[in-house]
N, C-alpha and C. Protein backbone atom coordinates (compact mmCIF):
# COMPACT_ATOMS: atom_id res chain seq x y z
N UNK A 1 0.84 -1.19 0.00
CA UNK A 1 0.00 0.00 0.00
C UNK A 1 0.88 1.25 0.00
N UNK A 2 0.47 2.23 -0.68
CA UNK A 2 1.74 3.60 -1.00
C UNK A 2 1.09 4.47 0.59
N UNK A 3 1.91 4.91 0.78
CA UNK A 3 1.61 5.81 1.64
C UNK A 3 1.94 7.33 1.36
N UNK A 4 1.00 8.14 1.64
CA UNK A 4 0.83 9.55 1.14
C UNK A 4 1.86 10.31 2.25
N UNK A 5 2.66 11.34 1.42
CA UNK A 5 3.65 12.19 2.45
C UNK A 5 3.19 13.31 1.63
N UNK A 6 2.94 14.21 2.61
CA UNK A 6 3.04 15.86 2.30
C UNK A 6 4.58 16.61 1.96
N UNK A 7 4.86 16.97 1.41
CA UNK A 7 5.64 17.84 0.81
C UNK A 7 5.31 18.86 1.78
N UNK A 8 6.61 19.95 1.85
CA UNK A 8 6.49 21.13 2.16
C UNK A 8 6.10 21.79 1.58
N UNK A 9 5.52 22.98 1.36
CA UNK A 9 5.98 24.20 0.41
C UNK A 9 6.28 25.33 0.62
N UNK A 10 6.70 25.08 1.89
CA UNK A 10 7.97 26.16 2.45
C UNK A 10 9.63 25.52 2.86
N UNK A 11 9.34 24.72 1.93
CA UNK A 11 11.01 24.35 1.96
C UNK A 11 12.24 25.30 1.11
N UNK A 12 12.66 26.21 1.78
CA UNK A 12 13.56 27.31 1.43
C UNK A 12 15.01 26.80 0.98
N UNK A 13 15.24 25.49 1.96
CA UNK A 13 16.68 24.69 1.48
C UNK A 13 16.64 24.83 0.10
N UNK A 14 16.02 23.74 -0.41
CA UNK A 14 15.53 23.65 -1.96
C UNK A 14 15.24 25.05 -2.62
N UNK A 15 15.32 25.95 -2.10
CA UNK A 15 14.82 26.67 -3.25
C UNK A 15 12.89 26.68 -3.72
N UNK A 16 12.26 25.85 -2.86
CA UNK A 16 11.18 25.52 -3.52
C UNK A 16 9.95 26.34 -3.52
N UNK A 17 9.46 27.08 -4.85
CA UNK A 17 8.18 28.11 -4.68
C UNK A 17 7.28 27.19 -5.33
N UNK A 18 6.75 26.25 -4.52
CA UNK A 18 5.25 25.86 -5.09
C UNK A 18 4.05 26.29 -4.45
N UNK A 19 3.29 26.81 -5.31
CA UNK A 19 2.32 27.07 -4.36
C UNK A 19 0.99 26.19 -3.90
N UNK A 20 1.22 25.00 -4.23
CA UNK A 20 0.97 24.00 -3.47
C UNK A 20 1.28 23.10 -3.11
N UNK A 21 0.53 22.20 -2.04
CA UNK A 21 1.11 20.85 -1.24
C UNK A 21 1.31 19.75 -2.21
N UNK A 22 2.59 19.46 -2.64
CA UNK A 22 2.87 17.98 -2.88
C UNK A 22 2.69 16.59 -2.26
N UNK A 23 1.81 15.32 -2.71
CA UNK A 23 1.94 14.70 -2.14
C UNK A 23 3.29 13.01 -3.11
N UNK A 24 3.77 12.65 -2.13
CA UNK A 24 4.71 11.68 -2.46
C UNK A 24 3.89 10.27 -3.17
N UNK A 25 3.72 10.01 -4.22
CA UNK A 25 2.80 9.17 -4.81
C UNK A 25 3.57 8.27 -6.16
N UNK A 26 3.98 7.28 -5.98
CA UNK A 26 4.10 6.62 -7.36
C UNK A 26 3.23 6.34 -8.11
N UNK A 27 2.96 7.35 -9.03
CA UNK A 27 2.00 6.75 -10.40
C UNK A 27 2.61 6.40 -11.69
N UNK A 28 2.00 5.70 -12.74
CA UNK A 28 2.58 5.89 -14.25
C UNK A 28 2.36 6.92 -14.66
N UNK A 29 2.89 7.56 -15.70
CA UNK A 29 2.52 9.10 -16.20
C UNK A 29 3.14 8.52 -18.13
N UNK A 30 2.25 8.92 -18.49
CA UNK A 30 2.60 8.42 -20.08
C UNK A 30 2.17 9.99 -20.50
N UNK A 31 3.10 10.86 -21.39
CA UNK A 31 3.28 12.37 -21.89
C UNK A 31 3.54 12.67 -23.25
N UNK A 32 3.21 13.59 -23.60
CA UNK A 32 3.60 13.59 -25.23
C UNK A 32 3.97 15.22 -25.03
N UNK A 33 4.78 15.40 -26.18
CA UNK A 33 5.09 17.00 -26.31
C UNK A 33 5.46 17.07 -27.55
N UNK A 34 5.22 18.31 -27.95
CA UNK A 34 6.38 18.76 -29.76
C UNK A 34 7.37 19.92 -29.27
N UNK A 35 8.25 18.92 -30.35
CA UNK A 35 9.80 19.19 -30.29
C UNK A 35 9.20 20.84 -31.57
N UNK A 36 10.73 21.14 -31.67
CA UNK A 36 10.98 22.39 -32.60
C UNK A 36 10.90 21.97 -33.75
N UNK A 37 11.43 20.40 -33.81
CA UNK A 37 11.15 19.98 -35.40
C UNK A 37 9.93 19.88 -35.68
N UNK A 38 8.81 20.23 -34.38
CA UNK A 38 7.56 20.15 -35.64
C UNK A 38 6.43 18.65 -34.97
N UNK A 39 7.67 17.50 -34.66
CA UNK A 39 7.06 16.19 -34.44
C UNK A 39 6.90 15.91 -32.89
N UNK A 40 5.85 15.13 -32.83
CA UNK A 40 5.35 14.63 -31.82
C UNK A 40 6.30 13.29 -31.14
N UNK A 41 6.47 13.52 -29.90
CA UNK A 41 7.34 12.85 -28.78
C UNK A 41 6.48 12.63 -27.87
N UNK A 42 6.96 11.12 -27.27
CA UNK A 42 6.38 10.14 -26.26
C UNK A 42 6.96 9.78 -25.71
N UNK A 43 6.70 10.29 -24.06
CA UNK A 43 7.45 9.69 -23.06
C UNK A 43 6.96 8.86 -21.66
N UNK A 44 7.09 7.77 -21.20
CA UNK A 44 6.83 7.65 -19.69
C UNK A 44 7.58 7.63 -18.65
N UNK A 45 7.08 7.58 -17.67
CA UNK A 45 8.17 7.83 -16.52
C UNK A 45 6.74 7.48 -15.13
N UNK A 46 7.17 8.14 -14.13
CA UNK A 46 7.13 7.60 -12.65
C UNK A 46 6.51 8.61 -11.92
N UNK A 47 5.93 8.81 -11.51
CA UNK A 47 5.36 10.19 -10.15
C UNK A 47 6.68 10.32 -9.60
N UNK A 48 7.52 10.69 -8.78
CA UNK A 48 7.73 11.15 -7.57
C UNK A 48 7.16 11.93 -6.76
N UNK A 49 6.18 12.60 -7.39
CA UNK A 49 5.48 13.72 -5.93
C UNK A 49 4.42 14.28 -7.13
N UNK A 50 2.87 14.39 -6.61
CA UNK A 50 1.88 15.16 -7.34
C UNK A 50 1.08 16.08 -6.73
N UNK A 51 0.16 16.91 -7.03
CA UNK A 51 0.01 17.86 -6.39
C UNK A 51 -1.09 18.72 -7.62
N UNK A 52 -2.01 19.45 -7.00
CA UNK A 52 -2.98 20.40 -7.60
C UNK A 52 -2.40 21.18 -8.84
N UNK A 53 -1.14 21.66 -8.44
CA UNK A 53 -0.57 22.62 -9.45
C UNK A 53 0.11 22.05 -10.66
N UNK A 54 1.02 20.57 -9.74
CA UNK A 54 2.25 20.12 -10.71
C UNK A 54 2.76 18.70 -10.22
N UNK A 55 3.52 18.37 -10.89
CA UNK A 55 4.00 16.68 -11.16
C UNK A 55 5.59 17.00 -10.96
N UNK A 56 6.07 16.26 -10.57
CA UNK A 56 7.43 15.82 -11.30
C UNK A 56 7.95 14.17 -11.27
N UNK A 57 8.26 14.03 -12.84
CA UNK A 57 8.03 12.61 -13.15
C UNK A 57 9.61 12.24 -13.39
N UNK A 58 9.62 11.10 -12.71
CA UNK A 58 11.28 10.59 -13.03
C UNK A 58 11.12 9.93 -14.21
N UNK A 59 12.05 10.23 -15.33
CA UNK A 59 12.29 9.39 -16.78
C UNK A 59 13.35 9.90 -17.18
N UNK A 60 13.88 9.49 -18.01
CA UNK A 60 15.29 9.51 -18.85
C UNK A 60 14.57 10.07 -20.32
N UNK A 61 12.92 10.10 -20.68
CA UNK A 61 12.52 11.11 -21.67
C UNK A 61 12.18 12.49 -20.76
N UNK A 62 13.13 13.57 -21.63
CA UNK A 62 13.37 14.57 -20.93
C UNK A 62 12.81 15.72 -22.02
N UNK A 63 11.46 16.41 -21.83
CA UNK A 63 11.34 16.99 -23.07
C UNK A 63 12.12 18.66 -22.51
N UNK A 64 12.06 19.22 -23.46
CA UNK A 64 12.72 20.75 -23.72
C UNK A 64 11.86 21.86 -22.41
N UNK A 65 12.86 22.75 -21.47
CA UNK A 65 11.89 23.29 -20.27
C UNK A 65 11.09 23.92 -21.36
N UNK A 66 9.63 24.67 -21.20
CA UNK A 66 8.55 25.36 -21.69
C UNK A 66 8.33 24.59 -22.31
N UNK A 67 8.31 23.31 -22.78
CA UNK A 67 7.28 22.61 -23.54
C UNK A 67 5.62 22.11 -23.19
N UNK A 68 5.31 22.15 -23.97
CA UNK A 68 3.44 22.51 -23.87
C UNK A 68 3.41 20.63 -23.62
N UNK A 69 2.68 20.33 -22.65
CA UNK A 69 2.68 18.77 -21.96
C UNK A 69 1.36 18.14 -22.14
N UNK A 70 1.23 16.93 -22.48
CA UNK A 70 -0.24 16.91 -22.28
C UNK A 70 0.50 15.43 -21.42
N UNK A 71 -0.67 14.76 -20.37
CA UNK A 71 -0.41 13.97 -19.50
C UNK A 71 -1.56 13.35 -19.18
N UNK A 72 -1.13 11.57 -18.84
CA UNK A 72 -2.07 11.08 -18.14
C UNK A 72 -1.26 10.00 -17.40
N UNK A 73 -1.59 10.35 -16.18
CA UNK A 73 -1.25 9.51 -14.36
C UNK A 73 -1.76 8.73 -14.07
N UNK A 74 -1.95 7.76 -13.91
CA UNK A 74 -2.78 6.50 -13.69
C UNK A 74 -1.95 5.79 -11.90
N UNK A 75 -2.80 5.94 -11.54
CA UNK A 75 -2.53 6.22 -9.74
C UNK A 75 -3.01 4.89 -9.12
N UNK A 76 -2.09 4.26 -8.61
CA UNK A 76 -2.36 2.96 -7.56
C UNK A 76 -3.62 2.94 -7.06
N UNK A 77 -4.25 1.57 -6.87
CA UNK A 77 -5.17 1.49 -6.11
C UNK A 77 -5.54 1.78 -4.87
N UNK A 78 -5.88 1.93 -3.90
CA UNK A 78 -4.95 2.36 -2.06
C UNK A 78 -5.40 0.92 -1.18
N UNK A 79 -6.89 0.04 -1.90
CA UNK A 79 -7.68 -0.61 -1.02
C UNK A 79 -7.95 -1.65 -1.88
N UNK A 80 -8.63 -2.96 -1.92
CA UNK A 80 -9.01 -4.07 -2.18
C UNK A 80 -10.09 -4.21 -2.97
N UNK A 81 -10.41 -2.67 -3.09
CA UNK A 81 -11.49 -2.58 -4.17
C UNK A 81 -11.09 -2.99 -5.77
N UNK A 82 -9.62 -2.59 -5.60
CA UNK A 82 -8.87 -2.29 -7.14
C UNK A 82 -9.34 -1.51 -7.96
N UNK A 83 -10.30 -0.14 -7.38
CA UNK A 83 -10.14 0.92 -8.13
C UNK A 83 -9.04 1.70 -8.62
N UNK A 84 -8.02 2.04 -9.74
CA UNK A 84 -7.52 2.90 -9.36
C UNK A 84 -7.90 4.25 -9.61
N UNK A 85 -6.91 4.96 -10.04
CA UNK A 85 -7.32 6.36 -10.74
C UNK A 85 -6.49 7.13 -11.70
N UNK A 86 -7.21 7.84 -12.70
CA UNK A 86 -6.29 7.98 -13.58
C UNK A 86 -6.88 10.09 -13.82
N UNK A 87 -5.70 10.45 -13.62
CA UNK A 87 -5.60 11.99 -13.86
C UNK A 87 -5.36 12.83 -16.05
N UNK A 88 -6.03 13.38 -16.35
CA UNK A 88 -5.48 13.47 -17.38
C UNK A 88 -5.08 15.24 -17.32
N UNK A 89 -4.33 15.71 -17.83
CA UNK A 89 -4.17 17.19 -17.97
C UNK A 89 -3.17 17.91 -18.96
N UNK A 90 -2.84 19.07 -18.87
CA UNK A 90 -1.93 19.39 -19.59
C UNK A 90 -1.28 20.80 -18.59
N UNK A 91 0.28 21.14 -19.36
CA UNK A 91 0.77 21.66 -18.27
C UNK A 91 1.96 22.17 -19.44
N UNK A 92 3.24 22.38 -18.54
CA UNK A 92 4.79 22.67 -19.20
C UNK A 92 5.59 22.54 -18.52
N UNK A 93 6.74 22.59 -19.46
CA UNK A 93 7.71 21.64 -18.50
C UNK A 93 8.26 23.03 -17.42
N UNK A 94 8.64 23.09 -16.29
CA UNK A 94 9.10 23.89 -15.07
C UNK A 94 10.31 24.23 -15.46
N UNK A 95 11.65 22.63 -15.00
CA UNK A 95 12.58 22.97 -15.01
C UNK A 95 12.94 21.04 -15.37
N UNK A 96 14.25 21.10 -15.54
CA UNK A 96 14.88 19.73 -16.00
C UNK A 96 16.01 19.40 -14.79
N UNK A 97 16.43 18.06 -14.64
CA UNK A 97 17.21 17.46 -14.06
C UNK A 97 17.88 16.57 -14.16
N UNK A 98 19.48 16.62 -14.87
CA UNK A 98 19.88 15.69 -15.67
C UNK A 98 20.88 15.34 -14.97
N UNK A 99 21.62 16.00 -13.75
CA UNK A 99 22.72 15.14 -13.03
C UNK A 99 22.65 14.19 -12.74
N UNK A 100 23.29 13.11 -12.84
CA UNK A 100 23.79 11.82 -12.04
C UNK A 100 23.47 11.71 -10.34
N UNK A 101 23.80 13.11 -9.70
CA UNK A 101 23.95 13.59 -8.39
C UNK A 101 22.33 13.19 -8.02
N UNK A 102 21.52 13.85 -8.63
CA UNK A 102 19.88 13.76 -8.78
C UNK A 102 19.16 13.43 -9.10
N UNK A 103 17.91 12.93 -9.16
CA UNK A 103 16.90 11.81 -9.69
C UNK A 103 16.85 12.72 -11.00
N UNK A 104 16.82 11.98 -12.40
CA UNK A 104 16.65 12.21 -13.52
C UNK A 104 15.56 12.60 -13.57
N UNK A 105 14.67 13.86 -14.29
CA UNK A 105 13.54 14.06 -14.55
C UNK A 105 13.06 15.24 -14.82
N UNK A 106 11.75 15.51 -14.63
CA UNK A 106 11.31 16.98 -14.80
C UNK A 106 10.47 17.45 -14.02
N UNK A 107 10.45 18.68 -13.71
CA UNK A 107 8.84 19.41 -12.99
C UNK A 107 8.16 20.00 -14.09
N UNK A 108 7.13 19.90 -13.85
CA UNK A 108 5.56 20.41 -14.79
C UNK A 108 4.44 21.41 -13.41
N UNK A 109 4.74 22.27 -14.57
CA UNK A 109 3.21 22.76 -13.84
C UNK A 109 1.93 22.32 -14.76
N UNK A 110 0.90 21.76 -14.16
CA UNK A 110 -0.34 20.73 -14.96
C UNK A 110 -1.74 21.59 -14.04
N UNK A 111 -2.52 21.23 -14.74
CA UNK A 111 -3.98 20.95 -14.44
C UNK A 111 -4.71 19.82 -14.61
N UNK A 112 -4.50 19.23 -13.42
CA UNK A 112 -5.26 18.11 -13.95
C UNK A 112 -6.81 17.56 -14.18
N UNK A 113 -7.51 16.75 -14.49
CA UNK A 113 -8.52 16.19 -14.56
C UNK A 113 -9.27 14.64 -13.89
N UNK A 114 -9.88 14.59 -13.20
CA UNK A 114 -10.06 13.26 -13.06
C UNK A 114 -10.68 12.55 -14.41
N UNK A 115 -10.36 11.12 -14.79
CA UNK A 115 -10.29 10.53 -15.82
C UNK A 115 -11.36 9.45 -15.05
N UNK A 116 -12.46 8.12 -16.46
CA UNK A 116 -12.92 7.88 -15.84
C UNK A 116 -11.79 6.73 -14.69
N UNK A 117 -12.43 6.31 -13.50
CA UNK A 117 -11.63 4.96 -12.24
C UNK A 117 -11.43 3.69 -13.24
N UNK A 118 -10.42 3.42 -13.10
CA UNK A 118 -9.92 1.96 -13.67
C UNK A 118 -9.88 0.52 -12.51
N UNK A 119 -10.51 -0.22 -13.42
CA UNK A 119 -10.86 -1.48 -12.09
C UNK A 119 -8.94 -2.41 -12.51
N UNK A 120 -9.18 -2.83 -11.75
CA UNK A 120 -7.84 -4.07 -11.89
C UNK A 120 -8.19 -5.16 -11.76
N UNK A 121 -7.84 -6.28 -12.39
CA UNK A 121 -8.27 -6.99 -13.01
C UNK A 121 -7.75 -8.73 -12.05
């Protein structure tokens, strides 16, 4: 079972201005964006932390910062029902993170949507 952690968003160490609460959540996140050439790019990756405003998804597909995002999160079940849940939205990319030192990935600011509940099977 995942367990939900609040994020700060007065964590000043970091640097961090969100203006909302992150929560710590592994979901799938499958994303598309256009490049400058014109063509359409597909990426997935991982939650590390979601939140009202924004995502940031660990992947090694890293699109360009300001790219226009469209997204859909598909979120663990929590209970025995095997509902899960799936978020759809669109957003841009924040900022990028490509050191070795740091989890590979990106921040997005998104809006999301609830999508219809997915049963598991």
């Amino acid at each position: 079972m995942n367990k939900l952690i609040k994020s700060s968003t007065e964590n000043t160490q970091r640097g961090d201005r969100r203006q909302s609460v992150r929560y710590r959540i592994a979901g799938a996140v499958q994303f598309q964006w256009h490049g400058k050439d014109g063509l359409s790019h597909d990426g997935f990756g991982i939650t590390r932390d979601i939140g009202k405003g924004g995502v940031f998804i660990e992947t090694s597909s890293i699109p360009p910062v300001a790219a226009t995002l469209r997204l859909i999160v598909t979120l663990p079940a929590e209970s025995q029902s095997g509902v899960g849940l799936q978020l759809g939205g669109v957003g841009f990319v924040r900022n990028v993170r490509q050191e070795s030192c740091q989890e590979i990935g990106f921040g997005a600011s998104a809006v999301f949507q609830v999508e219809v509940p997915m049963f598991a099977g």
